[in-house]
Protein backbone atom coordinates (compact mmCIF):
# COMPACT_ATOMS: atom_id res chain seq x y z
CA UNK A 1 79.81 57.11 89.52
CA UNK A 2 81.52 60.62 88.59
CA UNK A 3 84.86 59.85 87.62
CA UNK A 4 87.16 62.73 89.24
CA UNK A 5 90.80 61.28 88.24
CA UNK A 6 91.99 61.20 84.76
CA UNK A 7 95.13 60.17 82.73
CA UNK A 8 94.99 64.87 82.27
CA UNK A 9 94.15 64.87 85.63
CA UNK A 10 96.88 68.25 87.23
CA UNK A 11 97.91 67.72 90.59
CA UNK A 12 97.82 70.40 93.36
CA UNK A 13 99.42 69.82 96.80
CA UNK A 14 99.94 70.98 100.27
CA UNK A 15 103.33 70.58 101.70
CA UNK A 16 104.59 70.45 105.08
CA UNK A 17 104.24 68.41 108.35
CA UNK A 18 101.52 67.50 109.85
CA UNK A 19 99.22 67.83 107.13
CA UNK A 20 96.56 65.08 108.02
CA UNK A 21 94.28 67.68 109.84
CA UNK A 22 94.39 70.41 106.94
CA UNK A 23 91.37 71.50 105.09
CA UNK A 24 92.76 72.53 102.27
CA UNK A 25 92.07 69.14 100.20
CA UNK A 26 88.50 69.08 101.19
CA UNK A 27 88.86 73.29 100.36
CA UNK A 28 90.25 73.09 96.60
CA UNK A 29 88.58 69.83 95.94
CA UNK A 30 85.07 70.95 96.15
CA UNK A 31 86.21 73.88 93.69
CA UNK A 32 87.28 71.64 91.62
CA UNK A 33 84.20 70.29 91.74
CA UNK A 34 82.03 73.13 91.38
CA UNK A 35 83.93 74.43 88.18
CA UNK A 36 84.47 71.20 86.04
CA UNK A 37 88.48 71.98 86.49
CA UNK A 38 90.48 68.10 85.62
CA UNK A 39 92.53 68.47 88.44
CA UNK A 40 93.11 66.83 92.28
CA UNK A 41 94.34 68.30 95.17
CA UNK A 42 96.56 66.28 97.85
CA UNK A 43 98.13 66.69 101.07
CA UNK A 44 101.98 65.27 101.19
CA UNK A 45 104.06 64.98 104.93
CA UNK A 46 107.30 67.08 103.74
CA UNK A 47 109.98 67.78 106.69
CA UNK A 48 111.90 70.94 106.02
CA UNK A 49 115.28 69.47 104.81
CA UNK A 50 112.87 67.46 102.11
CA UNK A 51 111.13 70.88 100.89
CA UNK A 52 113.82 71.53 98.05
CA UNK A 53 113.78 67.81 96.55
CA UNK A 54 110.24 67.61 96.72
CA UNK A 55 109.78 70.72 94.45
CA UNK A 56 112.12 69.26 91.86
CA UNK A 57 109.43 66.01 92.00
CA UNK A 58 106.32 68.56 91.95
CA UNK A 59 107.87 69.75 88.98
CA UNK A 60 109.05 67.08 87.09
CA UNK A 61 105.66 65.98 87.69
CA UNK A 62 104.23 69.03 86.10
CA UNK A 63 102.14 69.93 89.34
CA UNK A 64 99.80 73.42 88.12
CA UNK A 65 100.97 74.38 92.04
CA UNK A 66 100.77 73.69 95.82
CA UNK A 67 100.49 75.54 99.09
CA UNK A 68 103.48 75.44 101.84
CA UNK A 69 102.46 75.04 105.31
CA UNK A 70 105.06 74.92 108.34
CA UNK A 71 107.56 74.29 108.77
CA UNK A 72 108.85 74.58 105.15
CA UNK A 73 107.56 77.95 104.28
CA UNK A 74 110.97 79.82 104.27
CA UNK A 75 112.68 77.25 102.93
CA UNK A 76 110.10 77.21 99.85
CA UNK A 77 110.98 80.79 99.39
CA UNK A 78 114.30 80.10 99.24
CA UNK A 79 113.80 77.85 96.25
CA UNK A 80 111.68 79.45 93.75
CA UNK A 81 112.69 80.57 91.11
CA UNK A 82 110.50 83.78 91.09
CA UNK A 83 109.47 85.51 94.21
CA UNK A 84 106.18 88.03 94.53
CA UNK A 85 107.61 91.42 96.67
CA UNK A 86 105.60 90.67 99.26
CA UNK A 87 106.79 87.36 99.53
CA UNK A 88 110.35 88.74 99.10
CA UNK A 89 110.00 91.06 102.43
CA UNK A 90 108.36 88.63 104.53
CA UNK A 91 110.90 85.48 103.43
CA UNK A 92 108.41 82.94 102.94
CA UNK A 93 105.66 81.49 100.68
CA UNK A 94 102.83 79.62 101.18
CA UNK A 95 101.39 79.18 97.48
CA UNK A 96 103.87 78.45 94.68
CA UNK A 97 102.11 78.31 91.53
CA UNK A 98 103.85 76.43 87.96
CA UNK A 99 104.25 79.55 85.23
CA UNK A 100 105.59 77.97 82.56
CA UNK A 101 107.69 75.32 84.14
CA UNK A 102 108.71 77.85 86.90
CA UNK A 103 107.82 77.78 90.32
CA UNK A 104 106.84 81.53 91.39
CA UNK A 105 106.26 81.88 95.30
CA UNK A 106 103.85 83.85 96.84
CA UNK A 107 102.55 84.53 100.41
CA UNK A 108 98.13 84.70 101.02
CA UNK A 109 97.79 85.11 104.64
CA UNK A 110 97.49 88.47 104.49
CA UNK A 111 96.20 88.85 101.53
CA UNK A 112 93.20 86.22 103.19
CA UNK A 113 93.35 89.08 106.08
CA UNK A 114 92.71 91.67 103.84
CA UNK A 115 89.36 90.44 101.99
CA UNK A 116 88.23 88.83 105.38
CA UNK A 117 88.36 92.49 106.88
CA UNK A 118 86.61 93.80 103.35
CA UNK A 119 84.09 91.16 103.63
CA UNK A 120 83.21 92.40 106.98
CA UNK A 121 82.74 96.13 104.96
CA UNK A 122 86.53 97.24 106.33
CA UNK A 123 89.25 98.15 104.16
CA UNK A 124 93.01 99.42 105.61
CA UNK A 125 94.12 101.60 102.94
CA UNK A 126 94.83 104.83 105.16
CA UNK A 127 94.15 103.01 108.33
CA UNK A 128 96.05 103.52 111.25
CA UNK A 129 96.57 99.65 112.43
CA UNK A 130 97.80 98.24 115.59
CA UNK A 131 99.20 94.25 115.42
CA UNK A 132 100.27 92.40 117.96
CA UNK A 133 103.00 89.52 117.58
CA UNK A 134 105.62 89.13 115.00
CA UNK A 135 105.32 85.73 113.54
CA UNK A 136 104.03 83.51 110.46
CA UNK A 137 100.78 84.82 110.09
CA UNK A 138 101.29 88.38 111.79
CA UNK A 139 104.48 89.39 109.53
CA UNK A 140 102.08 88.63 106.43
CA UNK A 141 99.35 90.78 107.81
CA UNK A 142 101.79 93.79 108.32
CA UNK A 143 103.14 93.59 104.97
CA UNK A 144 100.33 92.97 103.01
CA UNK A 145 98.62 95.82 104.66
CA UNK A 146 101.68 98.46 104.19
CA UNK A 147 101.83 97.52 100.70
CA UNK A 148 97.63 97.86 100.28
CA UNK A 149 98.19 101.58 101.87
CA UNK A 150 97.62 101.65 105.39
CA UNK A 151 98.30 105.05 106.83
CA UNK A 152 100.69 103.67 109.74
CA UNK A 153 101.16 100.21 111.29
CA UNK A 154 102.08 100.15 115.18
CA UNK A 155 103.99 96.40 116.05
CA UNK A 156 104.06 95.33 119.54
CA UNK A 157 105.82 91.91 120.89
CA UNK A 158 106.79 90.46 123.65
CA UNK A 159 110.79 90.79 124.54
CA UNK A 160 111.64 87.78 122.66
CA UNK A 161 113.50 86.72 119.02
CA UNK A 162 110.57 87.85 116.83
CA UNK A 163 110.90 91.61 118.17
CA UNK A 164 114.26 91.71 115.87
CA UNK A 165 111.92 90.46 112.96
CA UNK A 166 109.66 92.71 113.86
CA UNK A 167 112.33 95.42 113.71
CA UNK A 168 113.56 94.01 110.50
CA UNK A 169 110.05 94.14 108.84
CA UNK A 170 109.58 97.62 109.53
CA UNK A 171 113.17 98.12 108.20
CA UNK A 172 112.23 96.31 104.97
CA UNK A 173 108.78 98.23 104.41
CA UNK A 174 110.44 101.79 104.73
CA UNK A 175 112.26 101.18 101.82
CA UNK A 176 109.47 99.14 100.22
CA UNK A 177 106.37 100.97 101.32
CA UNK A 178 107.89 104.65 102.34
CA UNK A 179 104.45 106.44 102.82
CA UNK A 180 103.57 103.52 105.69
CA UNK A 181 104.67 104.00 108.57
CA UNK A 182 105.61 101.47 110.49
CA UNK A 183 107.13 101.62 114.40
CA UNK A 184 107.76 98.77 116.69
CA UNK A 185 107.39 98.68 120.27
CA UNK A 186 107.58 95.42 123.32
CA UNK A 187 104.71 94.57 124.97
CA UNK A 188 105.75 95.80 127.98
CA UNK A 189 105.95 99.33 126.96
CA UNK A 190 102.25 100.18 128.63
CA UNK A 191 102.07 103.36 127.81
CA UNK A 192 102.60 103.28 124.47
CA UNK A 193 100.31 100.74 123.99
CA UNK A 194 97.52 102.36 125.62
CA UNK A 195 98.17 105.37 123.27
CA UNK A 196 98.51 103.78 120.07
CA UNK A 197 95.34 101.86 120.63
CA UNK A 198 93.47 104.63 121.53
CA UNK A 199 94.62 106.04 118.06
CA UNK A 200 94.29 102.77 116.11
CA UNK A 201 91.48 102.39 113.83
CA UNK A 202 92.46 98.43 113.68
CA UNK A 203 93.42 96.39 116.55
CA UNK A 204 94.90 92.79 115.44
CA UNK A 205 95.68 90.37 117.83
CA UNK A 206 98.44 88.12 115.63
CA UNK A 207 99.37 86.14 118.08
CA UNK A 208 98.29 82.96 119.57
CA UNK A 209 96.88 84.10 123.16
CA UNK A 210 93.07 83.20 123.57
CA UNK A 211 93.67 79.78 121.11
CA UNK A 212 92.49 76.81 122.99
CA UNK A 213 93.38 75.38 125.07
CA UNK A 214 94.00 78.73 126.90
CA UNK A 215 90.71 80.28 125.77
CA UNK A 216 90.79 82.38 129.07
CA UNK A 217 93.57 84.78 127.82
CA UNK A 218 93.05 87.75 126.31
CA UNK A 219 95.69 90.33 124.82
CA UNK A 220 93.65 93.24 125.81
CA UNK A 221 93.32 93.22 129.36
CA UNK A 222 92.11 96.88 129.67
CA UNK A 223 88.48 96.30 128.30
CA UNK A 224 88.25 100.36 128.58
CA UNK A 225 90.32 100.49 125.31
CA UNK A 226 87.56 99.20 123.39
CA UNK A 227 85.13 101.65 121.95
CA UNK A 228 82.58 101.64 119.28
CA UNK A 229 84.55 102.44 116.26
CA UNK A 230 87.12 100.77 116.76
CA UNK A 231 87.67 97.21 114.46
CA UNK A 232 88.94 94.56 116.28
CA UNK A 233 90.80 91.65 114.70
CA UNK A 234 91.69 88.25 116.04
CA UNK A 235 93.64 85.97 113.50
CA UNK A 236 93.15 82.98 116.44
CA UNK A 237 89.85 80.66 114.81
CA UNK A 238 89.97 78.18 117.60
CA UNK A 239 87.31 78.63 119.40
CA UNK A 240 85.95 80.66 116.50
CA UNK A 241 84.98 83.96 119.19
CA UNK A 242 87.67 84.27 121.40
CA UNK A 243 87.16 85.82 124.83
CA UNK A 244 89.40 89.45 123.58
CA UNK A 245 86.06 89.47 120.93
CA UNK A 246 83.33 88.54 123.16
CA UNK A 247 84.49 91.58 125.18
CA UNK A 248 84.75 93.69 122.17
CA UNK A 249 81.52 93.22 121.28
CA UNK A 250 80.21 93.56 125.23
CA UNK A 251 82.63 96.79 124.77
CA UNK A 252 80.18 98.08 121.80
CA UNK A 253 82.51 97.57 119.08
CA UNK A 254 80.94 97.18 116.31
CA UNK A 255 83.37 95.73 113.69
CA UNK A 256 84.55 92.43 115.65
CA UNK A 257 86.15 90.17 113.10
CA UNK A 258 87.63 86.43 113.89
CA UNK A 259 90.40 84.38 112.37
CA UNK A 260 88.28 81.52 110.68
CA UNK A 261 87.39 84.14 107.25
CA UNK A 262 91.26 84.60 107.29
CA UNK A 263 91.55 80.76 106.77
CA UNK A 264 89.14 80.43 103.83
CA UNK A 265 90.09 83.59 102.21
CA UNK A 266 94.13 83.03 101.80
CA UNK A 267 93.11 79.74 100.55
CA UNK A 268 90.80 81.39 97.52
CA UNK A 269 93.62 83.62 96.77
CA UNK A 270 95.89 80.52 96.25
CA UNK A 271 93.19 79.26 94.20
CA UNK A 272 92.72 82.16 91.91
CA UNK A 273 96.51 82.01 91.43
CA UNK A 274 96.78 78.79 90.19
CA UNK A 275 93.27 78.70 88.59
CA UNK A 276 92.57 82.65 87.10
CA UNK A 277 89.26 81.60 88.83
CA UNK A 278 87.43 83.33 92.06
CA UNK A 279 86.67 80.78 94.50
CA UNK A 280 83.14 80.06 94.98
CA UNK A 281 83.02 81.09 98.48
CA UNK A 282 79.36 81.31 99.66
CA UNK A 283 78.96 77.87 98.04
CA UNK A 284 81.52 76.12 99.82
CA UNK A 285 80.76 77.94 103.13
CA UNK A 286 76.97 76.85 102.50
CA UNK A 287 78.52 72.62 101.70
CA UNK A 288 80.29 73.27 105.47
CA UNK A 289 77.76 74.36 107.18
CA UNK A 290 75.70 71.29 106.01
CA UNK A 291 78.91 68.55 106.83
């Protein structure tokens, strides 16, 4: 019998609650695996107010890292002691990695968006994007593609809280990231919406509408604002083609990308962090598609 834990063994960790659906053990384990690296991934059930005791255990403990999920994510950021920029603007981390008995914070998501979209041949560096929402996952995404050189990034949400942090982002990334630019706009401005996707080369929807179980919503009712050219972007992975990109692609757009890559991407950034090794993606995407 392979024997995986050792008296060296290095622990790695997700933290947050819930935790017992997550991925990520089965994720980082199998890397693990595949390069002969003495170390053992775990998920732990953290509530917020426990986040900042629990990273004094990790590191007493001498974890080599561990990935944040909700709802501790801002609270991890506020207890680092290093902090990457993008991480800084955005206000929360989801990968915290041990350099040399200091916990330095960074955020993946949109770093995961980023190589999903070049995996799919697309890159945003002098893109003009279009995102819709302002939370978690679409803050990341709007950050991490101002500071990879997108040529403008258009935010629309609803008339709710997250429009402020919408407005704040932009705020933070025209100091930041001056030669992006970045305008916000609600969801009920029509117009404007039409217009800027019309002039997008990147549509995102960064919100939850179309995630089951409400698979019959869309976020782009007009279907006529789909053309060929146009990439369309849905950061929702359940169901893995939502009905805004089965109507892309009915549309003719060629360049219709899903949330699922997202997933598995931010996760081999996290990994290369802690690990200064790339993830063997093909091979664990090959081990998945045979569970």
């Amino acid at each position: 019998m392979e024997q995986r834990i050792k008296g060296t063994t290095r622990l790695l960790c997700l933290i947050g609650t819930p935790v017992g659906h997550s991925g990520s053990p089965a994720m980082h384990n199998f890397a693990f695996r595949y390069h002969g690296l003495d170390c053992a991934y775990l998920a732990f059930d953290i509530k917020e107010e426990q986040a900042p005791e629990a990273m004094k255990a990790l590191k007493l403990l001498n974890a080599q890292g561990f990935n944040v999920t909700m709802p501790c994510k801002n609270i991890v950021a506020q207890n680092v002691d290093e902090i990457s920029p993008e991480a800084e603007v955005i206000g929360a981390c989801n990968t915290v990695v041990n350099e040399n008995g200091k916990w330095k914070g960074y955020i993946t998501d949109g770093s995961g968006f980023v190589l999903n979209l070049r995996e799919h041949g697309v890159e945003v560096k002098d893109k003009k994007i279009v995102i819709c929402g302002a939370g978690g996952a679409a803050t990341a995404i709007q950050v991490q593609c101002a500071f990879e050189g997108a040529k403008s990034i258009t935010i629309f949400n609803g008339n709710d809280p997250f429009l402020d942090r919408a407005k704040g982002t932009a705020a933070k990334l025209a100091e930041k990231t001056p030669d992006c630019k970045v305008t916000v706009h609600c969801l009920d401005e029509k117009e404007a919406f039409v217009a800027a996707v019309n002039d997008a080369d990147i549509f995102i929807n960064g919100t939850s509408v179309g995630m089951k179980p409400n698979e019959d919503k869309t976020i782009i009712e007009d279907t006529s604002l789909f053309r060929k050219d146009l990439v369309v972007c849905d950061v929702v992975y359940n169901p893995t083609e939502t009905r805004m990109m089965r109507e892309a692609k009915a549309a003719g757009c060629e360049k219709v990308i899903g949330g699922e890559g997202m997933l598995l991407w931010q996760g081999a950034v996290a990994y290369k962090l802690w690990t200064g090794k790339d993830f063997p993606v093909k091979e664990y995407q090959a081990f998945k598609a045979q569970q």
